[in-house]
Protein backbone atom coordinates (compact mmCIF):
# COMPACT_ATOMS: atom_id res chain seq x y z
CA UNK A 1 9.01 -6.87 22.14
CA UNK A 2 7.76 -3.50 21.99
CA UNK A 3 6.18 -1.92 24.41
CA UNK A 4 3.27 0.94 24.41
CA UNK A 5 2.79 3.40 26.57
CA UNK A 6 0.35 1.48 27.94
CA UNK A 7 0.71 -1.61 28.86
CA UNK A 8 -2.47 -3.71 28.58
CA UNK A 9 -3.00 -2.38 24.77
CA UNK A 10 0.49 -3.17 23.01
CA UNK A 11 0.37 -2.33 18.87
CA UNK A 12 2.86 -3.98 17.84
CA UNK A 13 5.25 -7.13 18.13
CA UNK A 14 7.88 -8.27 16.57
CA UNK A 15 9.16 -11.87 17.86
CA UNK A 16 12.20 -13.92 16.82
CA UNK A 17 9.82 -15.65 14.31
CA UNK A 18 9.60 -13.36 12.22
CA UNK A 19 6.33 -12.23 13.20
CA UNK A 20 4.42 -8.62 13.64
CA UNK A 21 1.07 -7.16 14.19
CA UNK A 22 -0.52 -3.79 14.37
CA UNK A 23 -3.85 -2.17 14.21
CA UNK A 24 -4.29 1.14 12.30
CA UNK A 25 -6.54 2.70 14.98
CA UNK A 26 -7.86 5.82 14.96
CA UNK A 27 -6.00 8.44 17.69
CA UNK A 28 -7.67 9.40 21.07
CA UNK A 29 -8.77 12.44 20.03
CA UNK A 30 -11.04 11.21 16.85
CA UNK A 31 -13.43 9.45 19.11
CA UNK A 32 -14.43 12.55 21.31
CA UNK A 33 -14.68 14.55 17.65
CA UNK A 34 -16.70 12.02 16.29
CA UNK A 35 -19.08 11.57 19.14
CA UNK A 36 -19.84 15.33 19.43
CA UNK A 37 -20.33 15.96 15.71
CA UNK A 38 -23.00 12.93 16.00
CA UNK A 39 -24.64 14.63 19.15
CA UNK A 40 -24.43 18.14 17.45
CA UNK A 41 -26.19 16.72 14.04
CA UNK A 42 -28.68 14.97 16.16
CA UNK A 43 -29.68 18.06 18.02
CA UNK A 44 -30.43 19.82 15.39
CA UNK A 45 -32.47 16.96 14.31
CA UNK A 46 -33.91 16.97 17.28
CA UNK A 47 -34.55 20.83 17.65
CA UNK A 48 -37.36 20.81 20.79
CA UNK A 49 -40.02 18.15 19.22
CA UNK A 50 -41.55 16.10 21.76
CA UNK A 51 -42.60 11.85 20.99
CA UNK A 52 -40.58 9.34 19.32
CA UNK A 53 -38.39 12.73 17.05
CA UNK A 54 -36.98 13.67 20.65
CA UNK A 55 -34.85 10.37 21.31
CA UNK A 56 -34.91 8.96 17.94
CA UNK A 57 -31.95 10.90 16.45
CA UNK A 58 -29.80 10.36 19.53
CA UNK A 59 -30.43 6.76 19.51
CA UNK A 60 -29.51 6.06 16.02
CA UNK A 61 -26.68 8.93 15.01
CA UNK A 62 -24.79 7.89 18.31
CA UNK A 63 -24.31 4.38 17.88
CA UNK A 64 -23.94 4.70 14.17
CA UNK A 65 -21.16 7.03 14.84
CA UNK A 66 -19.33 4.99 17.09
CA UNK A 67 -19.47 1.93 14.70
CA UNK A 68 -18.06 4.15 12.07
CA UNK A 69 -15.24 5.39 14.17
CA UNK A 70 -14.86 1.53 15.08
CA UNK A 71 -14.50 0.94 10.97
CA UNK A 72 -12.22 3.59 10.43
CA UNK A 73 -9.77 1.29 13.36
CA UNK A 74 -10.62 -2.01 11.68
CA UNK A 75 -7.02 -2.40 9.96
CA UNK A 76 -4.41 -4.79 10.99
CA UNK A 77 -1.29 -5.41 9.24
CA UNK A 78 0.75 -8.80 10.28
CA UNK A 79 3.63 -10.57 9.43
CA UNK A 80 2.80 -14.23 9.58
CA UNK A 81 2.80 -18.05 8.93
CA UNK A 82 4.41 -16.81 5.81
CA UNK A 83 2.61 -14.11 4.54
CA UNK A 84 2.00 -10.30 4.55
CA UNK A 85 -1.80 -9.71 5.61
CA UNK A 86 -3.22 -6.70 5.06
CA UNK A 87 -7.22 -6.19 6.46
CA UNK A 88 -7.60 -9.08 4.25
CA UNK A 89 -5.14 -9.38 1.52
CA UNK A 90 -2.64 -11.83 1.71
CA UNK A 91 0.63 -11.46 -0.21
CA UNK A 92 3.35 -14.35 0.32
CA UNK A 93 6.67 -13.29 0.90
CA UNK A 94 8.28 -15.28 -1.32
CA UNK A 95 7.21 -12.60 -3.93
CA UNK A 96 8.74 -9.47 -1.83
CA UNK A 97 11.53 -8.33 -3.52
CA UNK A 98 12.60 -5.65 -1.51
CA UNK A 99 10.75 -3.57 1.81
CA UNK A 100 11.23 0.20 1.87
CA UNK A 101 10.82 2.31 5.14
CA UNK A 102 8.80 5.27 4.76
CA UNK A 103 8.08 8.03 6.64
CA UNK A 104 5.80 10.75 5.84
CA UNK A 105 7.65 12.55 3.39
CA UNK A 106 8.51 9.32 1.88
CA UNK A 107 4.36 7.98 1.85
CA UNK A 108 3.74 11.49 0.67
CA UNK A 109 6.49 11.20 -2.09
CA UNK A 110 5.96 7.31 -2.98
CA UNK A 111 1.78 8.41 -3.74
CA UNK A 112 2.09 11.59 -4.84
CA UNK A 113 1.53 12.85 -8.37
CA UNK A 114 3.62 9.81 -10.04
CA UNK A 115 2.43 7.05 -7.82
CA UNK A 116 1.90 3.98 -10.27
CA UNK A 117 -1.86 3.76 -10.29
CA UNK A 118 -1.53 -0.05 -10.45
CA UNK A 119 -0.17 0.02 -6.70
CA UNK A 120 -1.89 -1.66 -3.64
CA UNK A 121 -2.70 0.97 -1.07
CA UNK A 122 -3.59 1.14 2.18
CA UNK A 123 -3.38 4.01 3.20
CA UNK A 124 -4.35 5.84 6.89
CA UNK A 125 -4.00 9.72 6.88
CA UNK A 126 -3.84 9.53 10.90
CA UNK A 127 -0.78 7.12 10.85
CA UNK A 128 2.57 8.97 9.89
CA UNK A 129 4.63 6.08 8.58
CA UNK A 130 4.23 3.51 6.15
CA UNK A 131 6.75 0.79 3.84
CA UNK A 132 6.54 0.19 -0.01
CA UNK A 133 7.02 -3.53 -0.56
CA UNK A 134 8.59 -3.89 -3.71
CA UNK A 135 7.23 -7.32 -5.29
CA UNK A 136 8.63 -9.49 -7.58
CA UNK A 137 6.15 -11.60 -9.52
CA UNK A 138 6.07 -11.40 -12.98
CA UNK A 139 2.33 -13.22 -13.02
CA UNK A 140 0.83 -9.94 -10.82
CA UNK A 141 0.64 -6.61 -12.38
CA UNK A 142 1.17 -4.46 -9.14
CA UNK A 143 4.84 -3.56 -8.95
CA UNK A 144 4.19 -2.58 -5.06
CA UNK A 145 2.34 -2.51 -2.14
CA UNK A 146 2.19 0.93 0.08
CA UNK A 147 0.89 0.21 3.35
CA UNK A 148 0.51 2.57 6.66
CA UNK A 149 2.19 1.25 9.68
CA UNK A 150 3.50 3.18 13.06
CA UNK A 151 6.73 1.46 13.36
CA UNK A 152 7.64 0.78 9.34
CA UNK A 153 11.43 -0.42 10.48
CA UNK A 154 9.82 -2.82 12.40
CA UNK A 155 7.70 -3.98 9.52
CA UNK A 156 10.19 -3.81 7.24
CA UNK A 157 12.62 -5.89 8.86
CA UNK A 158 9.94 -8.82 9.48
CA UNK A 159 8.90 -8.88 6.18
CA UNK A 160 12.51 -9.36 4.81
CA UNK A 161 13.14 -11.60 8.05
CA UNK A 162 9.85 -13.82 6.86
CA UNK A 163 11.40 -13.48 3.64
CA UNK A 164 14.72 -14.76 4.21
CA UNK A 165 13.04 -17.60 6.64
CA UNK A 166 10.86 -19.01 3.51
């Protein structure tokens, strides 16, 4: 099992079963960022006015901010009961052909100027790594799936271990 840095949040697991998870969150530093550009846009809004235009802006650009940053974090990518999930796509990996590593080079390379524009992506400009899951089904007209992921050996090998286990 893998363990964070801190150990009441772990992002990732990877179990004998063949199984993973991970959550694409945003980094510490986003959430400070965020928070300040909503306070700066609501002062301004606010600029001295007394009544109801004084606490309004604060109350609705701060909370709207922090369920935006909250969005931006919504992603998990997992490895079970069969299946490659994705937010909400599901892609059985019976159809995987083949599970390619990426790092950032490699993301930047695999979506670049001749990326296939039939391709599933997910990407996350925040997380470094991804893997390119090379399908095999000649009934789907996506040849792969790019997906961002913080550990994409770890991925990679539970996808082909789910594979193999199927």
């Amino acid at each position: 099992m893998r363990q964070s840095s801190f150990p009441s949040a772990p992002t990732s697991r990877v179990t004998p079963a063949a199984e993973y998870a991970e959550r694409l969150t945003l980094p510490w530093w986003a959430w400070p960022a965020g928070l300040a550009l909503a306070g700066l846009l609501a002062a301004e809004l606010w600029m001295g006015a007394s009544g109801v235009r004084a606490w309004l802006p604060f109350a609705v650009l701060i909370p709207a901010a922090v369920a935006g940053l909250a969005w931006l974090g919504r992603i998990r990518v997992a490895v079970r009961d069969g299946e490659l999930r994705v937010d909400d796509a599901r892609l059985p990996v019976r159809y995987v052909a083949d599970v390619v590593p990426l790092d950032a080079a490699g993301r930047r390379e695999a979506l670049g100027v001749g990326a296939d524009p039939l391709a599933f992506v997910v990407q996350r400009p925040w997380v470094g790594g991804a893997v390119q899951v090379v399908l095999d089904d000649p009934a789907d007209p996506t040849p792969f799936w790019v997906v961002s992921t913080r550990h994409p050996v770890e991925l990679a090998a539970a996808v082909l271990a789910a594979r193999d286990a199927a």
